[in-house]
C-alpha atoms as a PDB file:
ATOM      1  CA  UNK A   1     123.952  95.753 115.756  1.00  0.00           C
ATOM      2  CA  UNK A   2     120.586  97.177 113.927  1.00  0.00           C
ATOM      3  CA  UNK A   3     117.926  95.165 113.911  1.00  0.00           C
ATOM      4  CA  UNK A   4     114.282  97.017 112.906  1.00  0.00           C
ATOM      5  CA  UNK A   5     112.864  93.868 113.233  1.00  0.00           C
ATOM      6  CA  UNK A   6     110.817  92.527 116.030  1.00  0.00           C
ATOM      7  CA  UNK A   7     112.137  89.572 117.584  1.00  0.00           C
ATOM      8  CA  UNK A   8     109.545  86.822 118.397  1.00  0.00           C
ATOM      9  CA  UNK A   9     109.719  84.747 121.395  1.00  0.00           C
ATOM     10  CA  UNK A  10     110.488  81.027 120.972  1.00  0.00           C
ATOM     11  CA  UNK A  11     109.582  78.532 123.492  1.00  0.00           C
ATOM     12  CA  UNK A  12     113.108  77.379 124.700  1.00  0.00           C
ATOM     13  CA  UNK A  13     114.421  73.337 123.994  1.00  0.00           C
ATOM     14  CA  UNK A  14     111.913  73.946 120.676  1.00  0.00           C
ATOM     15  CA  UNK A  15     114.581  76.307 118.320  1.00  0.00           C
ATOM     16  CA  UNK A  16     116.908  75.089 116.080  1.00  0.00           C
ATOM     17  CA  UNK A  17     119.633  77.273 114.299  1.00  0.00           C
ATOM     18  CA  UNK A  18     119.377  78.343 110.738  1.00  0.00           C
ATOM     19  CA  UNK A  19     122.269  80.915 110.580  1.00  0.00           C
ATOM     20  CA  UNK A  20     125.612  81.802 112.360  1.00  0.00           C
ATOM     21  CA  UNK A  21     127.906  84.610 111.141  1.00  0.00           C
ATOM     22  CA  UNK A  22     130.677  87.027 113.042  1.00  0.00           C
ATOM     23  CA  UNK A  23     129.479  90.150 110.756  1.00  0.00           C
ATOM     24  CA  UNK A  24     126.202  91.928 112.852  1.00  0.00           C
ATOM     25  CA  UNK A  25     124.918  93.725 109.800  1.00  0.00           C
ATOM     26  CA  UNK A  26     124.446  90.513 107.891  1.00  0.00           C
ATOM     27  CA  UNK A  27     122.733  89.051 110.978  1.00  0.00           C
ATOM     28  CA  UNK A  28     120.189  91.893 110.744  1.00  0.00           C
ATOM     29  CA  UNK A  29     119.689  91.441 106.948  1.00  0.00           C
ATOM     30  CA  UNK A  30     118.840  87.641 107.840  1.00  0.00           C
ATOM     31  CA  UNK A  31     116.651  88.777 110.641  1.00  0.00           C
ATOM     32  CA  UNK A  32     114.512  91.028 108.787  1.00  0.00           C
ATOM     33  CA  UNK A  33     114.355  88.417 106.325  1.00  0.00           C
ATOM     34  CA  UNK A  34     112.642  85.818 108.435  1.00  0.00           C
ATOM     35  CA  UNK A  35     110.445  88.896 110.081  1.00  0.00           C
ATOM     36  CA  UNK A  36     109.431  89.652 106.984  1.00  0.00           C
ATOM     37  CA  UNK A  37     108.366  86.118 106.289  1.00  0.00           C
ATOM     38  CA  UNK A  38     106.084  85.591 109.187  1.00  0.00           C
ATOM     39  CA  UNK A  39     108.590  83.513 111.377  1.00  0.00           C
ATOM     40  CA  UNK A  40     109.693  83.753 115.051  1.00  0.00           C
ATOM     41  CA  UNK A  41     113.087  83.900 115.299  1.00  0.00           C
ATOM     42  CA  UNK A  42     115.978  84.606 117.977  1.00  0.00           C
ATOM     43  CA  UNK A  43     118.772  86.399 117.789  1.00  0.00           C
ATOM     44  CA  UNK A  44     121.305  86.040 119.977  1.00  0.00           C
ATOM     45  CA  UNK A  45     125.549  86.563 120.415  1.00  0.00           C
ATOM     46  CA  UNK A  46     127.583  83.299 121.316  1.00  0.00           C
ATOM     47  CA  UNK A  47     130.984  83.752 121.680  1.00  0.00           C
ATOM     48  CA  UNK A  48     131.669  86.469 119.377  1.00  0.00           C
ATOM     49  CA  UNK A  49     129.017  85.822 116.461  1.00  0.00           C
ATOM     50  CA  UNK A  50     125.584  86.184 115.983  1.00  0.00           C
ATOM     51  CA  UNK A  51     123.451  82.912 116.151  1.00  0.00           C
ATOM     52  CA  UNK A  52     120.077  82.911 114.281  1.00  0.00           C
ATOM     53  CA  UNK A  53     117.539  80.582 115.483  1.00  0.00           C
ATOM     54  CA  UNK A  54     113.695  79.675 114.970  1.00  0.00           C
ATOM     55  CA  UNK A  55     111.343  77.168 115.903  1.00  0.00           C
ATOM     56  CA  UNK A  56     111.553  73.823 115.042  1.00  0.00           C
ATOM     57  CA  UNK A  57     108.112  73.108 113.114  1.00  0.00           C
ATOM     58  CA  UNK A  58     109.700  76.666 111.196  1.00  0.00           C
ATOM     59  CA  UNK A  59     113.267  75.168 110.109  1.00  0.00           C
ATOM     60  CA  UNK A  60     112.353  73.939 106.458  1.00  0.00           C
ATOM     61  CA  UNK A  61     109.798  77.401 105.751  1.00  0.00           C
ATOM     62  CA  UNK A  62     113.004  79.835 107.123  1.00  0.00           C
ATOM     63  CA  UNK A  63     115.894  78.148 105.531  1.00  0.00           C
ATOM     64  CA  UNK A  64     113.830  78.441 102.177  1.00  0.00           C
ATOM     65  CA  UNK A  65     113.349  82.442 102.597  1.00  0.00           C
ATOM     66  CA  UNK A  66     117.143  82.903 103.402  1.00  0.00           C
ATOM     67  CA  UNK A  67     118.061  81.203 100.356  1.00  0.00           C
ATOM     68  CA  UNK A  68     115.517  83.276  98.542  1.00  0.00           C
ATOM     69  CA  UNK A  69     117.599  86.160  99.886  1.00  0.00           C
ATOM     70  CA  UNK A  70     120.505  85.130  99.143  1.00  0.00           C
ATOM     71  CA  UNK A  71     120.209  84.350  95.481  1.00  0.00           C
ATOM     72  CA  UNK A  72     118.321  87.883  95.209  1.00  0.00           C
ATOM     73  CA  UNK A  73     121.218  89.498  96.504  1.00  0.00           C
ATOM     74  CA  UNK A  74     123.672  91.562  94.417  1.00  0.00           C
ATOM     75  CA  UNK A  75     126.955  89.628  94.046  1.00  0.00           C
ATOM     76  CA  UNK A  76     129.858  90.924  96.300  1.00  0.00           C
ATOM     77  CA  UNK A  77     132.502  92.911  94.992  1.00  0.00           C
ATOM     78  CA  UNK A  78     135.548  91.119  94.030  1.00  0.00           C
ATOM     79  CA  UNK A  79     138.696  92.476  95.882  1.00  0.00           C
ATOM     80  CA  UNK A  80     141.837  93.437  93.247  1.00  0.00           C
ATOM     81  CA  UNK A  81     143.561  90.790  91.761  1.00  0.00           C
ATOM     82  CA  UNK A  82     147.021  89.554  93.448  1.00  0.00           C
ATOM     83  CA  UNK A  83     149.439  92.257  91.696  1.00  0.00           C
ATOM     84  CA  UNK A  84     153.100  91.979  91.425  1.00  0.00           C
ATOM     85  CA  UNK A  85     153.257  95.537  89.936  1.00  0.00           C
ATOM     86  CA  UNK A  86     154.755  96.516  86.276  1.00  0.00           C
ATOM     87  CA  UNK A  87     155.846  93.673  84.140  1.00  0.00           C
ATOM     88  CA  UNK A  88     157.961  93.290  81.080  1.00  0.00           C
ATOM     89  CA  UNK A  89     157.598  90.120  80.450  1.00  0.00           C
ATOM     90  CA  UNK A  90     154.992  90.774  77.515  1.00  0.00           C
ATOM     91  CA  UNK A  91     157.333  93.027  75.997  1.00  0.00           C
ATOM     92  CA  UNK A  92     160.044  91.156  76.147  1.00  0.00           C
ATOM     93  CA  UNK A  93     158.486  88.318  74.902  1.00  0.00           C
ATOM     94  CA  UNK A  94     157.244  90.480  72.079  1.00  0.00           C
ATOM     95  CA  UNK A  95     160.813  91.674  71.754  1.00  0.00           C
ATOM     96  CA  UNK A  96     162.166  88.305  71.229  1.00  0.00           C
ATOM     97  CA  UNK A  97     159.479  87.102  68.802  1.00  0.00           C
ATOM     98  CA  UNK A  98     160.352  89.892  66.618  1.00  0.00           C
ATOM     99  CA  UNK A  99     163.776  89.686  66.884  1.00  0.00           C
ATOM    100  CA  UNK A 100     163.420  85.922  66.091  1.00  0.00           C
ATOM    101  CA  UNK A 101     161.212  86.687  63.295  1.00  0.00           C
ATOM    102  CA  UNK A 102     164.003  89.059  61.848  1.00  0.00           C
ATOM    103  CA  UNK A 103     166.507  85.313  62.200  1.00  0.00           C
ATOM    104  CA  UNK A 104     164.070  83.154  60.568  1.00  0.00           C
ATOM    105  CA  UNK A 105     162.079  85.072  58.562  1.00  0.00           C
ATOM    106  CA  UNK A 106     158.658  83.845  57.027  1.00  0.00           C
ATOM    107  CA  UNK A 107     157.658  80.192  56.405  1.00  0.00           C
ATOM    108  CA  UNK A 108     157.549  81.056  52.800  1.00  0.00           C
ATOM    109  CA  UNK A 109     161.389  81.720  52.914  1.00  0.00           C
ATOM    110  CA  UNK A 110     162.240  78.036  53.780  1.00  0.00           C
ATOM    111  CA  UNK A 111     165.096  78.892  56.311  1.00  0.00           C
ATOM    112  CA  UNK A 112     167.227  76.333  57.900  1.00  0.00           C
ATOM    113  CA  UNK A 113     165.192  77.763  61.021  1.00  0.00           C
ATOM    114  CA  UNK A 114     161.576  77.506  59.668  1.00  0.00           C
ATOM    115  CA  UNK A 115     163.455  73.605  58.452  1.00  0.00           C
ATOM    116  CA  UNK A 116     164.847  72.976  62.375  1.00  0.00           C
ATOM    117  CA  UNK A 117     162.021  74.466  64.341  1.00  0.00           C
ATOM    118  CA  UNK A 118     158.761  73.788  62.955  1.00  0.00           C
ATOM    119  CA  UNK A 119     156.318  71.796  64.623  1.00  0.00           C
ATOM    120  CA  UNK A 120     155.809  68.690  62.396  1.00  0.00           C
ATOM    121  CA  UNK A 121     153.906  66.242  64.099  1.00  0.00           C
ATOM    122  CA  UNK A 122     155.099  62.710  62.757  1.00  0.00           C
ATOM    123  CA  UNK A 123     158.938  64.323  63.488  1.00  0.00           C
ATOM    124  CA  UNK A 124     157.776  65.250  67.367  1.00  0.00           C
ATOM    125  CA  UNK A 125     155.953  61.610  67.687  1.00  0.00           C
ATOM    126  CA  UNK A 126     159.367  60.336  66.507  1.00  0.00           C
ATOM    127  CA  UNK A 127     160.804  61.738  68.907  1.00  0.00           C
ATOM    128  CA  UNK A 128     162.004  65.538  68.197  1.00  0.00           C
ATOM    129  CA  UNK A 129     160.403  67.003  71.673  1.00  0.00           C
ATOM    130  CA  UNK A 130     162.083  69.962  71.406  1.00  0.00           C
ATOM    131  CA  UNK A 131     160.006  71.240  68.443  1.00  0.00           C
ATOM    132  CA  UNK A 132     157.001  71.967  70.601  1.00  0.00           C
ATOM    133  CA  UNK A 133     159.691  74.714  72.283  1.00  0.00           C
ATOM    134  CA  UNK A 134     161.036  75.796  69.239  1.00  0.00           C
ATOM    135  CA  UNK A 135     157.786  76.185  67.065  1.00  0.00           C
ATOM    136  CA  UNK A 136     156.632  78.421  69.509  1.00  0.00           C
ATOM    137  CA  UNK A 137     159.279  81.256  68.432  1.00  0.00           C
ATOM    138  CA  UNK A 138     158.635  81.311  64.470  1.00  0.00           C
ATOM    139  CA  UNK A 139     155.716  82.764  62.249  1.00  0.00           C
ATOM    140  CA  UNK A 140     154.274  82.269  59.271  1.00  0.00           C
ATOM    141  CA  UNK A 141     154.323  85.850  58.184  1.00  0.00           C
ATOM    142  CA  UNK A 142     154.269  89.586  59.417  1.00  0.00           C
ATOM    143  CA  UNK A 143     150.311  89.438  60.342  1.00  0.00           C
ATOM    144  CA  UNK A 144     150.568  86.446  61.964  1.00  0.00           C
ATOM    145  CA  UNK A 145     153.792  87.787  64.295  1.00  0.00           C
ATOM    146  CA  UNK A 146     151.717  91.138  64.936  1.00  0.00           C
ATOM    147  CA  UNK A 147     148.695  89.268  65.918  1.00  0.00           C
ATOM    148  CA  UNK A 148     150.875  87.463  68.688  1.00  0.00           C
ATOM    149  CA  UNK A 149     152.899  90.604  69.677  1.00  0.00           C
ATOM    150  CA  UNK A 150     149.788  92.630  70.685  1.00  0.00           C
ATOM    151  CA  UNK A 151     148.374  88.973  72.647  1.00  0.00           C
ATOM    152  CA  UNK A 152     151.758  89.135  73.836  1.00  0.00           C
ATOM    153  CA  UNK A 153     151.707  92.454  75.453  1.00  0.00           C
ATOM    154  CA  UNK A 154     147.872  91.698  76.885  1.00  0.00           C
ATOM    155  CA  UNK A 155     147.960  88.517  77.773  1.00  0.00           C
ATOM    156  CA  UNK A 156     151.736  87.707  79.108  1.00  0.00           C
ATOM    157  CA  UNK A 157     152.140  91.003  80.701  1.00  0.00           C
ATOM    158  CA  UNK A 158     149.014  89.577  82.957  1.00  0.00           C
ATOM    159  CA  UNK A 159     150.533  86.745  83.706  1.00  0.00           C
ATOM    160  CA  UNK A 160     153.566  88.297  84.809  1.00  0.00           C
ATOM    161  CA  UNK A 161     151.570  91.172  87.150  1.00  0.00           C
ATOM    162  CA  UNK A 162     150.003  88.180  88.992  1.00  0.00           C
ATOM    163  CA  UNK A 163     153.057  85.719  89.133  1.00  0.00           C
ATOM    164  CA  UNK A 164     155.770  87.671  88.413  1.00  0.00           C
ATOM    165  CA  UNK A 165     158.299  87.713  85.662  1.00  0.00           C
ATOM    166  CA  UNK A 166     160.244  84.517  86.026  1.00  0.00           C
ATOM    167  CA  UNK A 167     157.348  82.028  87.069  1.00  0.00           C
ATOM    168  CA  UNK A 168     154.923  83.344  84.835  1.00  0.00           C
ATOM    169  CA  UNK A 169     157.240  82.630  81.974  1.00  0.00           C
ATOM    170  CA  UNK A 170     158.168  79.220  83.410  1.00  0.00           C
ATOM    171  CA  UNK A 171     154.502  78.784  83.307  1.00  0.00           C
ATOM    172  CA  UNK A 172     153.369  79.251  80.071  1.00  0.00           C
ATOM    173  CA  UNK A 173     156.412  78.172  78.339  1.00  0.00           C
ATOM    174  CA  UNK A 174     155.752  74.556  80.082  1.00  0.00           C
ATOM    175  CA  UNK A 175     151.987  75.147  79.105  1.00  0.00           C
ATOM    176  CA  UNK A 176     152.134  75.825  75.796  1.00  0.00           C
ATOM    177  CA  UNK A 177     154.676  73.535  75.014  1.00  0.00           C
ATOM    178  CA  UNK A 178     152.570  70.542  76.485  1.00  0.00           C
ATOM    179  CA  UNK A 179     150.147  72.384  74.336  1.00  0.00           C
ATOM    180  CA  UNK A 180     152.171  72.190  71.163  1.00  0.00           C
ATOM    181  CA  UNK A 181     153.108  68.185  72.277  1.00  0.00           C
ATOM    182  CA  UNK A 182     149.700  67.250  72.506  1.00  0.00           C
ATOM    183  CA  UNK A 183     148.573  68.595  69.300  1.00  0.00           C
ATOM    184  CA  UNK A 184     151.186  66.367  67.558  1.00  0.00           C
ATOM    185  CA  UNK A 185     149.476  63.515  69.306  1.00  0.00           C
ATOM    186  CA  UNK A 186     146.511  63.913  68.397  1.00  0.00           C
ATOM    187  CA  UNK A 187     147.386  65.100  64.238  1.00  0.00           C
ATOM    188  CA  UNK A 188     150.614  62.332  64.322  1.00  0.00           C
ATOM    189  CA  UNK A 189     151.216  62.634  60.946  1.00  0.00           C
ATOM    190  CA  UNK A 190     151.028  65.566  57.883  1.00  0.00           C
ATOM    191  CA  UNK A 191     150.775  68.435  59.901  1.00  0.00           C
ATOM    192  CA  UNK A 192     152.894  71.474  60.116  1.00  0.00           C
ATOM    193  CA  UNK A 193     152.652  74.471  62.614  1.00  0.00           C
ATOM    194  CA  UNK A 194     154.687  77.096  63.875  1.00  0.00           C
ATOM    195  CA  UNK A 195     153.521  80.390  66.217  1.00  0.00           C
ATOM    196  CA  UNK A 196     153.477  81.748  69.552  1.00  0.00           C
ATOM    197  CA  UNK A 197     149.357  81.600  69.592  1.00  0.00           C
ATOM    198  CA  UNK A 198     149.757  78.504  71.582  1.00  0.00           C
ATOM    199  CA  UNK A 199     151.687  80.417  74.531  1.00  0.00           C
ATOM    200  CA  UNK A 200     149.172  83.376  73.863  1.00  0.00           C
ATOM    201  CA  UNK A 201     146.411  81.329  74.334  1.00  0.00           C
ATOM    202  CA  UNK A 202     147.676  79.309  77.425  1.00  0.00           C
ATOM    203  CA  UNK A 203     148.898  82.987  79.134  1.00  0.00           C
ATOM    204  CA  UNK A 204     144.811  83.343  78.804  1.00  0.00           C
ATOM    205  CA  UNK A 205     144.100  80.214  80.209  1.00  0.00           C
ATOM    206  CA  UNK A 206     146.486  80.921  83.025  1.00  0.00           C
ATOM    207  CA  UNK A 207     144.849  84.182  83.272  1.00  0.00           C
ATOM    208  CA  UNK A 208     141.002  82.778  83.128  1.00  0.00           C
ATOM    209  CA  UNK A 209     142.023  79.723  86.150  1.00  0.00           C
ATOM    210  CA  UNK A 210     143.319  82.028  88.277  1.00  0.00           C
ATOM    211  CA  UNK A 211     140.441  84.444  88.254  1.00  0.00           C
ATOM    212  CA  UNK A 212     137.451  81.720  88.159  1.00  0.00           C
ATOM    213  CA  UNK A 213     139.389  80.033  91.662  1.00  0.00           C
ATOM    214  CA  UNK A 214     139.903  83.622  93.209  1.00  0.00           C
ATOM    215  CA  UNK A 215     136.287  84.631  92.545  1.00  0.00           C
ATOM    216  CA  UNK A 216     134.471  81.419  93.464  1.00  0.00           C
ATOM    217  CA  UNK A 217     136.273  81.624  96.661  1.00  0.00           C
ATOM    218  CA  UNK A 218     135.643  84.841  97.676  1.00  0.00           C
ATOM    219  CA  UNK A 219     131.598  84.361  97.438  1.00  0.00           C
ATOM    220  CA  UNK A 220     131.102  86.045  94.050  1.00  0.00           C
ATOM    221  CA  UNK A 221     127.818  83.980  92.365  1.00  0.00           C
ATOM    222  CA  UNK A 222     129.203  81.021  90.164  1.00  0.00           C
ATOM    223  CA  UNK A 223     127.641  82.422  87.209  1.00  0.00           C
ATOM    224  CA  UNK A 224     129.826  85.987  87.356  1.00  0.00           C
ATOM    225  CA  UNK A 225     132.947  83.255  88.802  1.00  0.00           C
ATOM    226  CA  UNK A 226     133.107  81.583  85.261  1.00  0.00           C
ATOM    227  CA  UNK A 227     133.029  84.935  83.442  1.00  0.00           C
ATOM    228  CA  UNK A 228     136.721  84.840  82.864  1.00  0.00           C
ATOM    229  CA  UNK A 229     137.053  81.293  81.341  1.00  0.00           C
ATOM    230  CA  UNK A 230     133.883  82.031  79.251  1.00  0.00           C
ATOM    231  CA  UNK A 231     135.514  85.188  77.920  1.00  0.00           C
ATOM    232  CA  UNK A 232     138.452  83.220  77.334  1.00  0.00           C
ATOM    233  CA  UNK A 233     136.320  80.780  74.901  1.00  0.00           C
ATOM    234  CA  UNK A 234     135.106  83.626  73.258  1.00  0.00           C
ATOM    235  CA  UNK A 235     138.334  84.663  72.067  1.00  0.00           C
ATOM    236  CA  UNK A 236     138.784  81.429  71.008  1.00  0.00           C
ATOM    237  CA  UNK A 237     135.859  81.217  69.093  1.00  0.00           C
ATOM    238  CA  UNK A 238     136.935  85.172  67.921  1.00  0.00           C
ATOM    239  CA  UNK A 239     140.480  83.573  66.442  1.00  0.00           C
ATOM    240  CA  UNK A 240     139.282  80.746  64.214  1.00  0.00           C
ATOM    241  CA  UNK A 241     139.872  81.112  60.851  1.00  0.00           C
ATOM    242  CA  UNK A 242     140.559  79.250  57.945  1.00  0.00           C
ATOM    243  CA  UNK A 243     144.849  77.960  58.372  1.00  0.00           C
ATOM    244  CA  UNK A 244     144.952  78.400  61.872  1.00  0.00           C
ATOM    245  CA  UNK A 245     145.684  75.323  64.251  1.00  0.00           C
ATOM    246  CA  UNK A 246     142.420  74.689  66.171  1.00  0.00           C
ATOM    247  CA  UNK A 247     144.181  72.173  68.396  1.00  0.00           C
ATOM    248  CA  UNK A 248     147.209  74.209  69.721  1.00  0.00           C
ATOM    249  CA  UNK A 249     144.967  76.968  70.454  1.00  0.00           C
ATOM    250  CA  UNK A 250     142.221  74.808  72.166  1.00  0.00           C
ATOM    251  CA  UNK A 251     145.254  72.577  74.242  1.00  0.00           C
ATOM    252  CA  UNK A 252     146.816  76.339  75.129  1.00  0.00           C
ATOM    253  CA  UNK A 253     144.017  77.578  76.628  1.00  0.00           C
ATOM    254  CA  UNK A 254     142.842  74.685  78.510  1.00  0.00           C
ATOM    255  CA  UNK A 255     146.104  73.380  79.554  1.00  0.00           C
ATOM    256  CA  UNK A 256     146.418  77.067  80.476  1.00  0.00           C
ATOM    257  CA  UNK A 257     143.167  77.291  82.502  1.00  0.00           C
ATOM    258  CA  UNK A 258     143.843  73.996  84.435  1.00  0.00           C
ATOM    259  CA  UNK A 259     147.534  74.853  85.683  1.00  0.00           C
ATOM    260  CA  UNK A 260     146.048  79.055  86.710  1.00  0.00           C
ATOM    261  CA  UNK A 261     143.328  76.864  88.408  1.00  0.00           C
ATOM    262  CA  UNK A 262     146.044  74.472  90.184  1.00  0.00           C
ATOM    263  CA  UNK A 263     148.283  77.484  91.261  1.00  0.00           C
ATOM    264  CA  UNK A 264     145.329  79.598  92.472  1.00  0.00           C
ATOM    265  CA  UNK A 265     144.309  76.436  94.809  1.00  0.00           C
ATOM    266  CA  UNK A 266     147.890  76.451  96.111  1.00  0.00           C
ATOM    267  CA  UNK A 267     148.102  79.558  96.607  1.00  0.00           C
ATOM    268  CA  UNK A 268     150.791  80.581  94.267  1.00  0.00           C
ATOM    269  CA  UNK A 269     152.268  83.864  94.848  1.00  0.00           C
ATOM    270  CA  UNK A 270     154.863  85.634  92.720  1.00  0.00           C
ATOM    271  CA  UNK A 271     158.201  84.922  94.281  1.00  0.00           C
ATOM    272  CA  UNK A 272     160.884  87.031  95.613  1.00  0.00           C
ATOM    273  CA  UNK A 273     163.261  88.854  92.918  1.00  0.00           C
ATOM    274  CA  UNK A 274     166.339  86.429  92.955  1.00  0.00           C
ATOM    275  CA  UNK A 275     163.588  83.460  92.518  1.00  0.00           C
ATOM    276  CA  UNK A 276     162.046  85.097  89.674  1.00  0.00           C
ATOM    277  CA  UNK A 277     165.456  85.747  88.172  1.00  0.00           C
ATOM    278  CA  UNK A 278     166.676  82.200  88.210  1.00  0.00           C
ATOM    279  CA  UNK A 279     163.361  81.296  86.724  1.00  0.00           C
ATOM    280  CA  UNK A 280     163.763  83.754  83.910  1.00  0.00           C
ATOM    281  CA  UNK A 281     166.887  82.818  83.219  1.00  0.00           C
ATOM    282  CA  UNK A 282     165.783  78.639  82.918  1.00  0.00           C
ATOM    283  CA  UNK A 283     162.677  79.691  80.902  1.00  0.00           C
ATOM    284  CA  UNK A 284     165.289  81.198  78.360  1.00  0.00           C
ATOM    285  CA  UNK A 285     167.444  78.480  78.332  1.00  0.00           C
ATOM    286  CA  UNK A 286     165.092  75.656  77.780  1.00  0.00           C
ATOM    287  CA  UNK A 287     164.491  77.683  75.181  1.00  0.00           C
ATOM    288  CA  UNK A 288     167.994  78.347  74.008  1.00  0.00           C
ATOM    289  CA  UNK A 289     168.628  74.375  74.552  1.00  0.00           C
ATOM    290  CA  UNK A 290     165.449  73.496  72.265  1.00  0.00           C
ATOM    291  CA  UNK A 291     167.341  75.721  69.780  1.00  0.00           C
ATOM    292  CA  UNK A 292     170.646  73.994  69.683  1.00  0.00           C
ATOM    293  CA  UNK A 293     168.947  70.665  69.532  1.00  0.00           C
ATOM    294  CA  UNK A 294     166.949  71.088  66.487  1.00  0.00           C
ATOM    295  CA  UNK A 295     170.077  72.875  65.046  1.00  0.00           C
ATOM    296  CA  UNK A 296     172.138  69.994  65.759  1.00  0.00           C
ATOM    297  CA  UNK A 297     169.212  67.435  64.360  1.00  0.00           C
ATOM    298  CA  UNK A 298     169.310  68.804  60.882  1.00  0.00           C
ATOM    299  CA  UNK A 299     172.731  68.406  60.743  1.00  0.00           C
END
């Protein structure tokens, strides 16, 4: 270990330790600190790592100066992201929005699909769950499907890097549909919605959680750990506009944020292939299933 510093003696039975760590170089830094300071210090190695001590009446004056240092110090880089490696799930999802578009067409048209689909509130409070599923595959026009097909290929395709295909669309399906239920709750009555924005937003909440959990816990200073869910707000804030549902986007990307945050603490790992397969395949069938329920209803 380096250490330019000259070490002080301490009277033994009169120390008491301020700093333990297994890295030398960082023992050094703390060393120099305290030298630096004015304070007697030892140094010593106890059973692999390097114990930093001072003098008793010195405690209070050298724990102070560390955490000087430490706040002065730059912020430690951030190792890469867990990466599952190329995903299509944004395109695909893209894919399917437009292909669903081309069904349904615009809300203007008054389909039997824009009719079975839509998220009405007082019709979900009544019962009709499987609007908040449904909802999320219509638009209102061509701007507002392009406007989710480039989120789409952003935002989902994140999501499925980090958790793969299969979970990550598991995940934000169940997110944004929560989403799209708890914006009903809260309107209840004479209000009508459709869009993917609310599974856009919640694939950047998902995003946002798991970044804020992964930086905070691998020392980064809370101020740079928050950056993602900050820049997720700011998008937020970036979206509003006059028509657009304030809730479903706000419930998205919270919703979103809290179940990244969740999987992050449990550290949640994409799955192996057949896994994410079987998940893929039940995201698209609770969607499929939402279908032939609201198809049925307006029967």
């Amino acid at each position: 270990m380096r250490n330019d510093a000259p070490e002080p003696d301490i009277a033994p039975g009169e120390e008491a330790a301020v700093r333990e760590t297994a890295n030398p170089t960082q023992a050094g830094d703390w060393a120099l600190v305290l030298a630096a300071a004015g304070l007697a210090y030892r140094l010593e190695a106890r059973e692999g790592r390097f114990v930093l001590s001072v003098a008793a009446g010195d405690q209070a004056p050298a724990v102070a100066a560390l955490a000087a240092f430490d706040a002065e110090a730059p912020a430690k880089p951030v190792p890469p992201a867990p990466d599952a490696g190329p995903s299509a799930l944004g395109v695909l999802a893209a894919l399917g929005l437009g292909a669903m578009f081309y069904v349904a067409g615009p809300a203007d048209a008054h389909s039997r699909w824009i009719d079975a689909g839509a998220a009405v509130s007082q019709r979900i409070v009544a019962g009709q769950w499987w609007r908040a599923v449904t909802a999320l595959t219509l638009h209102g026009d061509l701007q507002h499907l392009v406007w989710n097909v480039v989120a789409c290929l952003i935002f989902v395709t994140a999501v499925g890097r980090w958790l793969g295909g299969g979970l990550g669309a598991i995940a934000i399906l169940f997110t944004a549909s929560v989403g799209n239920l708890a914006t009903a709750a809260v309107h209840r009555t004479n209000f009508t919605s459709i869009g993917a924005s609310t599974a856009t937003f919640a694939a950047l909440g998902l995003c946002a959680g798991l970044q804020v959990v992964r930086r905070l816990r691998e020392g980064s200073r809370r101020a740079y750990a928050w950056l993602p869910l900050g820049a997720g707000l700011a998008f937020f804030m970036l979206a509003l506009r006059q028509g657009v549902d304030t809730y479903a986007h706000l419930f998205g990307l919270g919703l979103g944020a809290l179940v990244g945050s969740a999987a992050a603490l449990g550290n949640v790992r994409a799955p192996r292939t057949t896994v994410q397969m079987l998940l893929a395949a039940a995201a698209l069938g609770a969607v499929v299933s939402a279908w032939v329920l609201a198809l049925h209803a307006v029967r």
